[in-house]
Protein backbone atom coordinates (compact mmCIF):
# COMPACT_ATOMS: atom_id res chain seq x y z
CA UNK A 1 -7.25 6.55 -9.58
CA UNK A 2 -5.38 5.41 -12.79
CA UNK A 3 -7.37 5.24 -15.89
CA UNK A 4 -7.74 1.43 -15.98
CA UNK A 5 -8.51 1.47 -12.06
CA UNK A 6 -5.87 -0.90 -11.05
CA UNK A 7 -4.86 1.59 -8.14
CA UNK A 8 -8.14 2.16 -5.95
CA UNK A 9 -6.45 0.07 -2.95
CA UNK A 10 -4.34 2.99 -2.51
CA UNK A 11 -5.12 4.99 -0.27
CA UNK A 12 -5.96 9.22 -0.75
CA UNK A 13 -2.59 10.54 -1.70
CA UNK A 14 0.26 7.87 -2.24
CA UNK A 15 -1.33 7.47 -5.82
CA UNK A 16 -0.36 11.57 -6.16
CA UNK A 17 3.14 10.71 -4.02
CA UNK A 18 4.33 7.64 -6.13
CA UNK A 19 3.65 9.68 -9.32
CA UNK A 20 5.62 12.84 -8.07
CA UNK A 21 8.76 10.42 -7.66
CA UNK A 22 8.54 8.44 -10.64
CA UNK A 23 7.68 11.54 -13.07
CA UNK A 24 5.88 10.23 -16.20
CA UNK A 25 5.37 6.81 -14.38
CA UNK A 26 2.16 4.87 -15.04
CA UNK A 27 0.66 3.07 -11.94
CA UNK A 28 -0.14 -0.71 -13.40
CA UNK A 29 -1.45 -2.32 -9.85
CA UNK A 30 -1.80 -2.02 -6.32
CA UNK A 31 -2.42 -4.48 -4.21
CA UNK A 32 -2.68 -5.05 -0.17
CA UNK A 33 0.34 -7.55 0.94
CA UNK A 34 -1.11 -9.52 3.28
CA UNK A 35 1.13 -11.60 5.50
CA UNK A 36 0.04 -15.36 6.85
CA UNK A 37 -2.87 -15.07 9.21
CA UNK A 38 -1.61 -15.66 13.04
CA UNK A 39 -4.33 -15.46 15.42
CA UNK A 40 -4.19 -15.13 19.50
CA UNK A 41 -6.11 -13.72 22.34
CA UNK A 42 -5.34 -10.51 21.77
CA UNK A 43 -5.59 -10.66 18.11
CA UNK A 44 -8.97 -11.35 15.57
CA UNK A 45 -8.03 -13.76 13.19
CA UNK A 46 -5.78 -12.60 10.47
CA UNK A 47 -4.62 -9.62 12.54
CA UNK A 48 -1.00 -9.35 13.17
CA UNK A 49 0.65 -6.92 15.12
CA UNK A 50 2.38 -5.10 12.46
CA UNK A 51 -1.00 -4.15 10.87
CA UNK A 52 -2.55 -3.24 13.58
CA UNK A 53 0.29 -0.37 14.24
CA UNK A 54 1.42 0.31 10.48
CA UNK A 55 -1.21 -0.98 8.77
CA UNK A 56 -1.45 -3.84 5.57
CA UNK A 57 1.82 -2.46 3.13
CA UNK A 58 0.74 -2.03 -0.13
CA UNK A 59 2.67 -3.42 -3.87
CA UNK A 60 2.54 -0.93 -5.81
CA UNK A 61 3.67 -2.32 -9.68
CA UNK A 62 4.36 0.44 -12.11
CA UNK A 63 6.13 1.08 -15.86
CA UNK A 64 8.50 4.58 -15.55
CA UNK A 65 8.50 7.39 -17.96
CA UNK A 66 11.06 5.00 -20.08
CA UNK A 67 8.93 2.32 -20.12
CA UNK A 68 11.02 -0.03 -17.45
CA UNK A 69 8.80 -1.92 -14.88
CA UNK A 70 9.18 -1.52 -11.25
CA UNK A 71 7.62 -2.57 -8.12
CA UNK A 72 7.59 -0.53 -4.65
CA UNK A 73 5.38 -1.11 -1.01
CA UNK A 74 4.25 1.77 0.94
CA UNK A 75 3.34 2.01 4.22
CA UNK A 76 1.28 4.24 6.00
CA UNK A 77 -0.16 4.71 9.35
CA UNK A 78 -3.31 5.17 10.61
CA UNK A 79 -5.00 6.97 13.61
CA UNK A 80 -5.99 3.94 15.97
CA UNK A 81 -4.72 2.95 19.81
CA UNK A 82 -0.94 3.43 18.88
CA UNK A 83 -1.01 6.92 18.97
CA UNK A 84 -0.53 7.43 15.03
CA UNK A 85 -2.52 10.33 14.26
């Protein structure tokens, strides 16, 4: 977790990963991107297909070792019915 604790949606190691790519980077936010809720029978409410196999992408806003902002989403999967373990 960052210092000011703007990072504790991400989950245990993309915090490490992002920081490995953008060397002397400074995570600013992270945040779930959560698309329109769509419900059916198959679905609860607010569950869409995509996050039941890949799981909710996450915005991950940070300033680089030079100072210049940038935004990037990662994706992960989880264990679950889709065979992701």
């Amino acid at each position: 977790m960052s210092q000011d604790g703007k990072d504790s949606a991400l989950p245990a190691g993309v915090r490490e990963r992002i920081l490995a790519i953008f060397d002397g980077g400074r995570i600013v936010a992270a945040e779930p991107l959560t698309p329109p809720p769509r419900a059916g029978p198959d679905r609860a409410a607010g569950e869409t297909a995509k996050a039941m196999g890949y799981g909710t992408p996450i915005r991950v806003d940070l300033v680089d070792a030079i100072g210049v902002g940038r935004s990037v989403v990662f994706r992960t999967a989880t264990a679950n019915d889709f065979g992701h373990d």
